[in-house]
C-alpha atoms as a PDB file:
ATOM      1  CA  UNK A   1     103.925  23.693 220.587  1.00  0.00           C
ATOM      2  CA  UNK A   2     107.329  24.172 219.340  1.00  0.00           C
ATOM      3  CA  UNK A   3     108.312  23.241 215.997  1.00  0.00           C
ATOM      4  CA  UNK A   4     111.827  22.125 214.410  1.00  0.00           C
ATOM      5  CA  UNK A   5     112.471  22.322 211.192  1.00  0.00           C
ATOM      6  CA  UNK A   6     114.286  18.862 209.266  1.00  0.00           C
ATOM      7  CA  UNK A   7     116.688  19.446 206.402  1.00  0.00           C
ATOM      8  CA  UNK A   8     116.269  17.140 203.545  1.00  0.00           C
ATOM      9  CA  UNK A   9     117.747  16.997 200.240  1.00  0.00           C
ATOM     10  CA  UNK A  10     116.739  15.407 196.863  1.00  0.00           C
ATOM     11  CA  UNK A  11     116.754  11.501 198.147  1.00  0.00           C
ATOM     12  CA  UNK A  12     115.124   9.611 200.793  1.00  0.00           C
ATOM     13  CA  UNK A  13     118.957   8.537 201.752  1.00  0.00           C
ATOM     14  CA  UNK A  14     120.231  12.256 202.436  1.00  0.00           C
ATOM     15  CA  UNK A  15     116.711  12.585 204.191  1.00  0.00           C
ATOM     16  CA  UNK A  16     117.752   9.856 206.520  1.00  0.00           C
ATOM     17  CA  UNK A  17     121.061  11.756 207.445  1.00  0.00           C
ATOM     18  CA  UNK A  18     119.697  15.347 208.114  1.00  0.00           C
ATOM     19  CA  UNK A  19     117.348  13.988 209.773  1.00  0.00           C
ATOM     20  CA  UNK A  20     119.961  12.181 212.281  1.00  0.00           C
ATOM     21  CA  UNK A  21     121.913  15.684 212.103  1.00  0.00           C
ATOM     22  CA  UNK A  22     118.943  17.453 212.907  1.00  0.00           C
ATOM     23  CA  UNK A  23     118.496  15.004 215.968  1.00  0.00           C
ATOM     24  CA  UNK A  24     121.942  16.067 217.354  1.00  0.00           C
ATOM     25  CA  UNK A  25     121.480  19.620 217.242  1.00  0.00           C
ATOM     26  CA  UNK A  26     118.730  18.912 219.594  1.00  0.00           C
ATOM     27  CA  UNK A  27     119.865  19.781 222.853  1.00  0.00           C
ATOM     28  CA  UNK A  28     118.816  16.766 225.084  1.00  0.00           C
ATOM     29  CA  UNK A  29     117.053  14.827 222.389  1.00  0.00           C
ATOM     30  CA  UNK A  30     118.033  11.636 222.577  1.00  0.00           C
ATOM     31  CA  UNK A  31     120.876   9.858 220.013  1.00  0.00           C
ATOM     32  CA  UNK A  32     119.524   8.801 216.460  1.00  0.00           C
ATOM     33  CA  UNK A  33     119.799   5.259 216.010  1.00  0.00           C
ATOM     34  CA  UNK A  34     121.262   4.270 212.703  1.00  0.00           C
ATOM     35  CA  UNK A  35     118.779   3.757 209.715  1.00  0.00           C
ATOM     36  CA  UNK A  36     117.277   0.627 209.411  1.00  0.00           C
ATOM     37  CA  UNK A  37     116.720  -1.023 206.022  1.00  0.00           C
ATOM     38  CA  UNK A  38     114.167   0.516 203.822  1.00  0.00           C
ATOM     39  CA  UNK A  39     111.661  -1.147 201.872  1.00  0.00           C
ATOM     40  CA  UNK A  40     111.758   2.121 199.810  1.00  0.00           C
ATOM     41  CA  UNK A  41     113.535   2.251 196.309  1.00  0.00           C
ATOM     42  CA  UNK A  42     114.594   5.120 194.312  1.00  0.00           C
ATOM     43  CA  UNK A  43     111.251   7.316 193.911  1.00  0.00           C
ATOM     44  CA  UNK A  44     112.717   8.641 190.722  1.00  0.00           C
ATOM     45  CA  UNK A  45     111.896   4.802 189.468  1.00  0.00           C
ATOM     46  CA  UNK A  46     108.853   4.217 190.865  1.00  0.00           C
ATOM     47  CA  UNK A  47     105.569   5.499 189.863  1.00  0.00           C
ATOM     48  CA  UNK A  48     106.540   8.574 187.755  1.00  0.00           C
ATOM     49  CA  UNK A  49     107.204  10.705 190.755  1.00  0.00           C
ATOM     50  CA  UNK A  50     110.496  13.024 190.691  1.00  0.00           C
ATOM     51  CA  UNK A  51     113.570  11.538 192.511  1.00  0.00           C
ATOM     52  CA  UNK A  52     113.444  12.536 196.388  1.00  0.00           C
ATOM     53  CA  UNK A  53     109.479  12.828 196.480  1.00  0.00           C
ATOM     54  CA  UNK A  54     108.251  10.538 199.550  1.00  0.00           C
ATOM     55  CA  UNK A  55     104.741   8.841 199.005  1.00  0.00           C
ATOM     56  CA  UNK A  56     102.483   7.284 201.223  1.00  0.00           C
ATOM     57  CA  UNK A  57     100.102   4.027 200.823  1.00  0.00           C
ATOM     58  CA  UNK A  58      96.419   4.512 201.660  1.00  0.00           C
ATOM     59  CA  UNK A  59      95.768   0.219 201.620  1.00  0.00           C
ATOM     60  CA  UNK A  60      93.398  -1.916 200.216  1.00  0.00           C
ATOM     61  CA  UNK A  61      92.854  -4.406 202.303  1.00  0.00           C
ATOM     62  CA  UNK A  62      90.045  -7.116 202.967  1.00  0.00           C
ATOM     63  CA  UNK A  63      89.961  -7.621 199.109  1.00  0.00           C
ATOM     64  CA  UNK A  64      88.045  -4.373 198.476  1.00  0.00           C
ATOM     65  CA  UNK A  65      87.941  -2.430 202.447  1.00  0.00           C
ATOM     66  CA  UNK A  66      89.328   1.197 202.175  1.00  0.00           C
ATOM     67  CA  UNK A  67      89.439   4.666 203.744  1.00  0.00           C
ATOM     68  CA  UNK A  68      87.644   7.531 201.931  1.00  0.00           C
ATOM     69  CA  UNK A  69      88.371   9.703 205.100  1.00  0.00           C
ATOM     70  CA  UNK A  70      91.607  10.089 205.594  1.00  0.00           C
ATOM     71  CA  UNK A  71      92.937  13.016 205.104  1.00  0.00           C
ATOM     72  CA  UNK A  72      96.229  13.605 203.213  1.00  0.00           C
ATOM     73  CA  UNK A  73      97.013  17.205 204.031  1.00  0.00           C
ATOM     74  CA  UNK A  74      99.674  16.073 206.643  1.00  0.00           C
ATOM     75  CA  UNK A  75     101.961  15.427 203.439  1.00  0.00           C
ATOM     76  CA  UNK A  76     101.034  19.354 202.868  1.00  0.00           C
ATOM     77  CA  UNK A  77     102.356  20.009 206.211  1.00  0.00           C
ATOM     78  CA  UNK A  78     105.130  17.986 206.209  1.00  0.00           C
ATOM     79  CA  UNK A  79     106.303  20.428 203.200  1.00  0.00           C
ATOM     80  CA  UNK A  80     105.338  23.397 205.475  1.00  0.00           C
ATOM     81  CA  UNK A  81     107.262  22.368 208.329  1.00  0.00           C
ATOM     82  CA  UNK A  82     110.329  20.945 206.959  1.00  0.00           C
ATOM     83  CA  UNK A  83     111.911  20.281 203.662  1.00  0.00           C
ATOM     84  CA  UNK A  84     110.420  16.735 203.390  1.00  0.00           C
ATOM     85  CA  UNK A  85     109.466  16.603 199.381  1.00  0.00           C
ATOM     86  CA  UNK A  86     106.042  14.078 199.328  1.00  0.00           C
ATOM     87  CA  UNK A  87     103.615  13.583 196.640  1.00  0.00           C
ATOM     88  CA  UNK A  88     101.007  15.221 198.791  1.00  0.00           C
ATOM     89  CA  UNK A  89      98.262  12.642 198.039  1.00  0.00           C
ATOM     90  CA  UNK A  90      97.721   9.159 199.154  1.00  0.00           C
ATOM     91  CA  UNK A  91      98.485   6.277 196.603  1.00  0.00           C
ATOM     92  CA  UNK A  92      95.772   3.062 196.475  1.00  0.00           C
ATOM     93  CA  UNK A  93      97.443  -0.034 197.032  1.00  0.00           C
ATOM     94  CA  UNK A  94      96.182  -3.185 197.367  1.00  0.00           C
ATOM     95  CA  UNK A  95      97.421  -4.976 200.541  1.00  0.00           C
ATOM     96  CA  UNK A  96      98.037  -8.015 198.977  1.00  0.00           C
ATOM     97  CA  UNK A  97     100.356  -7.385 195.786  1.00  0.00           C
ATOM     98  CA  UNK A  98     104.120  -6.527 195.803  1.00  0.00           C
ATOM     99  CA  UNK A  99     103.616  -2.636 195.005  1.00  0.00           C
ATOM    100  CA  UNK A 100     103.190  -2.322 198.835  1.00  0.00           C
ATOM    101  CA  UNK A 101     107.095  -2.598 199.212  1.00  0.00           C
ATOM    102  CA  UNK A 102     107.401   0.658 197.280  1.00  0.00           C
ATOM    103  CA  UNK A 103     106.234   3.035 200.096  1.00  0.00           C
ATOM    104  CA  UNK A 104     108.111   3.742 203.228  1.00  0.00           C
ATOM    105  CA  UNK A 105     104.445   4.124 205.306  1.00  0.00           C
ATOM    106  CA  UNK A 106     101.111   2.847 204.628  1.00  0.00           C
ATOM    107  CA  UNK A 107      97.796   3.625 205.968  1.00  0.00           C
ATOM    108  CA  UNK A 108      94.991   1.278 206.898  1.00  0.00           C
ATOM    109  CA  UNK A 109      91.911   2.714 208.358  1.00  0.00           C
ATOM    110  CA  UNK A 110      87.999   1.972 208.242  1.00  0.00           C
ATOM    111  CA  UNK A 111      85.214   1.634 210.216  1.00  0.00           C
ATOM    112  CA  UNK A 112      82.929  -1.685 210.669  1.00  0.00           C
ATOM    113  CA  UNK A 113      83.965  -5.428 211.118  1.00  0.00           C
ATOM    114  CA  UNK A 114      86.447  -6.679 208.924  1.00  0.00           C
ATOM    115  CA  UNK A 115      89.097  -9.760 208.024  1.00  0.00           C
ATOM    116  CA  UNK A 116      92.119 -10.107 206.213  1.00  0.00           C
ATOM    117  CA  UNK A 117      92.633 -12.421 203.349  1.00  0.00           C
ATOM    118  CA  UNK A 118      96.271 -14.793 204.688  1.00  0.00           C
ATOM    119  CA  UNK A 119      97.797 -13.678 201.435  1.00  0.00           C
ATOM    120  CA  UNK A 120      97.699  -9.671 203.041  1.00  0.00           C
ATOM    121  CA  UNK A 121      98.536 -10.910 206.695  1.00  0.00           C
ATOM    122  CA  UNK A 122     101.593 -12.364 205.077  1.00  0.00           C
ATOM    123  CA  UNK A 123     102.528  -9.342 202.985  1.00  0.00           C
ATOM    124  CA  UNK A 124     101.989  -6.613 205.949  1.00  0.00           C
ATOM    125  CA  UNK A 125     104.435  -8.801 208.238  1.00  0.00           C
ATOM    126  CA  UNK A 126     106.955  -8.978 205.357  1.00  0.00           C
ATOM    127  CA  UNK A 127     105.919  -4.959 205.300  1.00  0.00           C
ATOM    128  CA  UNK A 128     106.917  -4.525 208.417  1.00  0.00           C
ATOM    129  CA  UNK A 129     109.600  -7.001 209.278  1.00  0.00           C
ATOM    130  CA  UNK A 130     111.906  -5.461 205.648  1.00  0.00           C
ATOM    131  CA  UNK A 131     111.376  -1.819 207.350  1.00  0.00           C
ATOM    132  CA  UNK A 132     108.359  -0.480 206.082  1.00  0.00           C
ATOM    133  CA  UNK A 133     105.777   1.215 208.692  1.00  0.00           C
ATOM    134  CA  UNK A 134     101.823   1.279 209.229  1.00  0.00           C
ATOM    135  CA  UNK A 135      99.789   3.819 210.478  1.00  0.00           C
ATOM    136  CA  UNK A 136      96.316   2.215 212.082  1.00  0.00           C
ATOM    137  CA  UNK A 137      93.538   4.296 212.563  1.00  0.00           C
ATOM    138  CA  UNK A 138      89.917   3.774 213.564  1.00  0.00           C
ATOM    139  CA  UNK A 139      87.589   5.746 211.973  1.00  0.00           C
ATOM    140  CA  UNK A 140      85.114   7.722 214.010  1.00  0.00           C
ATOM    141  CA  UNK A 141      86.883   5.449 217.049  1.00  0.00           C
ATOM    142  CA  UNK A 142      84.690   2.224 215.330  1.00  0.00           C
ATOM    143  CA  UNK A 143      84.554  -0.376 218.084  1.00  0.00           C
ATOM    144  CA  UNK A 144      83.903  -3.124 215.452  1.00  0.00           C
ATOM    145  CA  UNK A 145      86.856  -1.941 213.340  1.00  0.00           C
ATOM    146  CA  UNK A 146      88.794  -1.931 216.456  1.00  0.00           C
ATOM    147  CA  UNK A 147      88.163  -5.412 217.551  1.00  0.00           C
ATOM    148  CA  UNK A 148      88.846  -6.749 214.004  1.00  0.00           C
ATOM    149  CA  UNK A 149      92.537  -5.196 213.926  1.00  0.00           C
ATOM    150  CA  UNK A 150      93.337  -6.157 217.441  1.00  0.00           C
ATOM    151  CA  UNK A 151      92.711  -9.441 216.004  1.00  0.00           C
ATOM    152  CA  UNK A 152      94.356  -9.367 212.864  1.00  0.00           C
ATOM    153  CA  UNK A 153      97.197  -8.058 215.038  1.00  0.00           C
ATOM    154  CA  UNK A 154      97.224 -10.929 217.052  1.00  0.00           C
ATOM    155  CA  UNK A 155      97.473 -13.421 213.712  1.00  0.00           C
ATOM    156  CA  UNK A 156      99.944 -11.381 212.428  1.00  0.00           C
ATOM    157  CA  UNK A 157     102.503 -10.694 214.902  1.00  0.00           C
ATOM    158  CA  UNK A 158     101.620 -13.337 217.501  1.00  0.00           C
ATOM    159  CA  UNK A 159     104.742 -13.013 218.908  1.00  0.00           C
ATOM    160  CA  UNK A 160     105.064  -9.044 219.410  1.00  0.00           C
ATOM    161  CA  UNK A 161     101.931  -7.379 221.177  1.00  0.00           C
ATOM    162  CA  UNK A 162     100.414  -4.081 220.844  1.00  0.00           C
ATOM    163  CA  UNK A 163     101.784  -1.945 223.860  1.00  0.00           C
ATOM    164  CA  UNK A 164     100.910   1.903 224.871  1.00  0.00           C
ATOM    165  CA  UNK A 165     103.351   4.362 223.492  1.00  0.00           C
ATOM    166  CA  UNK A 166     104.821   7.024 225.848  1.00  0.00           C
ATOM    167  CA  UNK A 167     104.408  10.631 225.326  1.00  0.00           C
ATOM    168  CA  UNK A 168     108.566  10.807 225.787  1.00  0.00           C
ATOM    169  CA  UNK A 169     109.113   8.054 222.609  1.00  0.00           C
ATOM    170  CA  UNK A 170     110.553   9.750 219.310  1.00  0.00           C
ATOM    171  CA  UNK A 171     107.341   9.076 217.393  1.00  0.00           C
ATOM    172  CA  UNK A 172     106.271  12.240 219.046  1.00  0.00           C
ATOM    173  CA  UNK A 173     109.516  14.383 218.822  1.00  0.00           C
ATOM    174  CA  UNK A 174     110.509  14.167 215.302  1.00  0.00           C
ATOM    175  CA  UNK A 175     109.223  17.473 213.220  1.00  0.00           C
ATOM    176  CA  UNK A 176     107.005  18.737 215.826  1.00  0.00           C
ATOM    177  CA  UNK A 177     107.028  18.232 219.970  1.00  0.00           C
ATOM    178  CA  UNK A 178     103.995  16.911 220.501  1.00  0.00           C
ATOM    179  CA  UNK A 179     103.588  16.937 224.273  1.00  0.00           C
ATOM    180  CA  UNK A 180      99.824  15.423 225.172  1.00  0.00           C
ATOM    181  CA  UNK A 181      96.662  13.872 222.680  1.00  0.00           C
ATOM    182  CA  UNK A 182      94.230  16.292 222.354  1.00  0.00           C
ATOM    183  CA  UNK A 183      90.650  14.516 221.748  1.00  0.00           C
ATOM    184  CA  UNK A 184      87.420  16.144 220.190  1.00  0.00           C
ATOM    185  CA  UNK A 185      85.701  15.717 223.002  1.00  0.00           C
ATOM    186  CA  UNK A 186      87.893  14.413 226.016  1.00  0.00           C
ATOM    187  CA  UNK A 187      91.113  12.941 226.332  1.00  0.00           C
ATOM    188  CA  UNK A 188      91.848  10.399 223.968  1.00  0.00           C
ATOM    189  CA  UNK A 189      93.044   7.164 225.033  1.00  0.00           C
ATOM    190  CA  UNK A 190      97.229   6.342 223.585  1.00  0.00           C
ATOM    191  CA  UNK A 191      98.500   5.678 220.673  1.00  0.00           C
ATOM    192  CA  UNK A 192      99.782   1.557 220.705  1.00  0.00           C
ATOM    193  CA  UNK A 193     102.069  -0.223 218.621  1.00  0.00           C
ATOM    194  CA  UNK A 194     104.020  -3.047 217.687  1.00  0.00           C
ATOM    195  CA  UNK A 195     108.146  -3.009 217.857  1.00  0.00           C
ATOM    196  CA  UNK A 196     109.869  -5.351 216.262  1.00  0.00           C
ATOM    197  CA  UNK A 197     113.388  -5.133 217.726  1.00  0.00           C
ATOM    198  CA  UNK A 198     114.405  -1.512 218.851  1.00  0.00           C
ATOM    199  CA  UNK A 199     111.754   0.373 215.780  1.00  0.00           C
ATOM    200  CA  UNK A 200     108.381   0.872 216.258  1.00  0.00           C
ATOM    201  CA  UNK A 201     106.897  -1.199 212.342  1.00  0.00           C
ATOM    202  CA  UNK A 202     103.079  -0.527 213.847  1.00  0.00           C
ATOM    203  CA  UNK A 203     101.414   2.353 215.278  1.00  0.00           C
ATOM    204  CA  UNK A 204      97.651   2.267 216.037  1.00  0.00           C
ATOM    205  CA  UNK A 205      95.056   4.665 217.600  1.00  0.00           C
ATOM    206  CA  UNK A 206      91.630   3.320 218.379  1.00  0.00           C
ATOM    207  CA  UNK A 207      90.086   7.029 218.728  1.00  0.00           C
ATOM    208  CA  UNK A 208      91.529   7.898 215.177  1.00  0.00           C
ATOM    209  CA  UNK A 209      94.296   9.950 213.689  1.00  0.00           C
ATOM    210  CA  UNK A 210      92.063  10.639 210.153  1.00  0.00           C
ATOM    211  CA  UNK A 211      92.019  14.757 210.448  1.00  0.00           C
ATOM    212  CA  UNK A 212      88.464  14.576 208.826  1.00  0.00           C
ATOM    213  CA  UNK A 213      88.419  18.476 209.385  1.00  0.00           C
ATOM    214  CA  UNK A 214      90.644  18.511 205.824  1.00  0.00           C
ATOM    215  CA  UNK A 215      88.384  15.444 204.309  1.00  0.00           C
ATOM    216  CA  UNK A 216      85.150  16.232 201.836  1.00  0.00           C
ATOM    217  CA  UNK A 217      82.024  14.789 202.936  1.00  0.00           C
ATOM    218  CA  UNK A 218      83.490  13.206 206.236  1.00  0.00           C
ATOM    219  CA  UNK A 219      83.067  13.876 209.415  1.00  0.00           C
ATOM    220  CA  UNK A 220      84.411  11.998 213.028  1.00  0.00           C
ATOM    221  CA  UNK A 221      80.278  10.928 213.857  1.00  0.00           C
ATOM    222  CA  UNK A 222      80.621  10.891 217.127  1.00  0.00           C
ATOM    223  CA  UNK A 223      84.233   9.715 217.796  1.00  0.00           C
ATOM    224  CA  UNK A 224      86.612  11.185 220.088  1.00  0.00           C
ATOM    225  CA  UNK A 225      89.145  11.888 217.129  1.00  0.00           C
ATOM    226  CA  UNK A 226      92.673  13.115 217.785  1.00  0.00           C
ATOM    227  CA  UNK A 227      92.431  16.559 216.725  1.00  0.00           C
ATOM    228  CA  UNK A 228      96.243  17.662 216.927  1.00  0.00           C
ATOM    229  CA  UNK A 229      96.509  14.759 214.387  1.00  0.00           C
ATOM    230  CA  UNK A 230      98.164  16.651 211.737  1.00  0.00           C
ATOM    231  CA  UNK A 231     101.225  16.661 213.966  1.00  0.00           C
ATOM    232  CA  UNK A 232     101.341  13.696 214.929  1.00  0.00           C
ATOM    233  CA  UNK A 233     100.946  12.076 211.383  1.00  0.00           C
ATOM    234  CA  UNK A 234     103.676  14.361 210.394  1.00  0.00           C
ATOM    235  CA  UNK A 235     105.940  13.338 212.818  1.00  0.00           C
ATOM    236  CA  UNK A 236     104.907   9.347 211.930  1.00  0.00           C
ATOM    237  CA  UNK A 237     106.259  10.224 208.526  1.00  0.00           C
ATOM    238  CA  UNK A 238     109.393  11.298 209.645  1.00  0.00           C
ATOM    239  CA  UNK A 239     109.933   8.569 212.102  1.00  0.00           C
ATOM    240  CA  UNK A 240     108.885   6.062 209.269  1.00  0.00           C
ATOM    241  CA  UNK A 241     111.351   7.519 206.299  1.00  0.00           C
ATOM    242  CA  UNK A 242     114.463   7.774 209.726  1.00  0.00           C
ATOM    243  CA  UNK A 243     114.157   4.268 211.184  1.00  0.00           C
END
């Protein structure tokens, strides 16, 4: 798999640019669209975290609903790999209050039935529609879990469907080339997601991106797990800080 490496400075801003330089270095890689408005403030303002560091929402959601198994070493990686600064853990926020709008990606993951209260369908479409980006993921590829989001979905962007990603969309050529899924135990179906316009706001996959190898006491019982999910999250995080 090849790697790239990004060049980012001490904002999210500069991050944004060498990120659209790195792009055009690329030979053949396709042209950068300009940066669309972030939902992201200065860092150095928000929660006590040094100007320039990136951090990532693991939501509350369903009043109390949350992911104990998702793993944050990606933001790790993404220091590994390229110059991205994060906070390399994963912040609780509750889905329905206005701290959401401080993080450029949030992550919503689970397993079993669920529903959303209206006052968090109405604050993940403002999420998404003011730039920010979520990462879905089923936990040990939960049917019921899936069914509920598909619906929530549906309530929530009723006018914008979930839609199979292609292998050749920038989601999976940002830090890392990420040529094929690779499932624990055959191949995984795609990733989805909603656009709104030309920018992907929602990405989903049903088999799970949760990289439960790097998670305490979790485990992918019996799903068919991405296992090359490290990558791909990285490259999500990338994609959500550039468009």
């Amino acid at each position: 798999m090849k790697q790239s490496k990004t060049i980012v400075t001490a904002s999210v801003a500069s991050l944004l640019l060498a990120l659209l330089v790195r792009g055009a270095d690329q030979p053949g890689a396709p042209a950068a669209p300009a940066p669309a408005a972030t939902v992201v403030p200065d860092p150095g303002e928000v929660g006590g975290e040094p100007e320039g560091v990136v951090r990532v929402a693991n939501l509350i959601y369903a009043g109390t609903k949350s992911s104990q198994c998702f793993s944050d070493h990606f933001l790790t990686r993404a220091e590994q790999e390229s110059t991205i600064s994060t906070s390399r853990r994963l912040h609780s926020v509750k889905l329905a209050t206005g701290e959401l709008f401080e993080f450029p990606l949030a992550i919503m993951t689970g397993e079993g039935s669920f529903e959303l209260l209206d006052v968090e369908r109405q604050n993940l479409r403002r999420f998404v529609d003011r730039g920010g980006f979520l990462l879905a993921s089923a936990s040990c590829s939960s049917p019921d879990w899936d069914q509920s989001f598909r619906a929530e979905m549906a309530r929530i962007f009723p006018d914008h469907s979930l839609q199979n990603i292609p292998m050749s969309h920038p989601i999976f050529h940002m830090v890392f080339d990420v040529d094929q899924l690779v499932g624990l135990h055959s191949t995984p179906r795609p990733l989805e997601g909603i656009s709104i316009g030309d920018r992907l706001g929602v990405l989903y996959s049903v088999e799970g991106l949760n990289d439960t190898a790097h998670t305490s006491g979790c485990c992918c019982c019996g799903g068919n797990e991405i296992r090359n999910d490290e990558e791909v999250n990285v490259n999500i995080l990338a994609y959500a800080l550039l468009y």
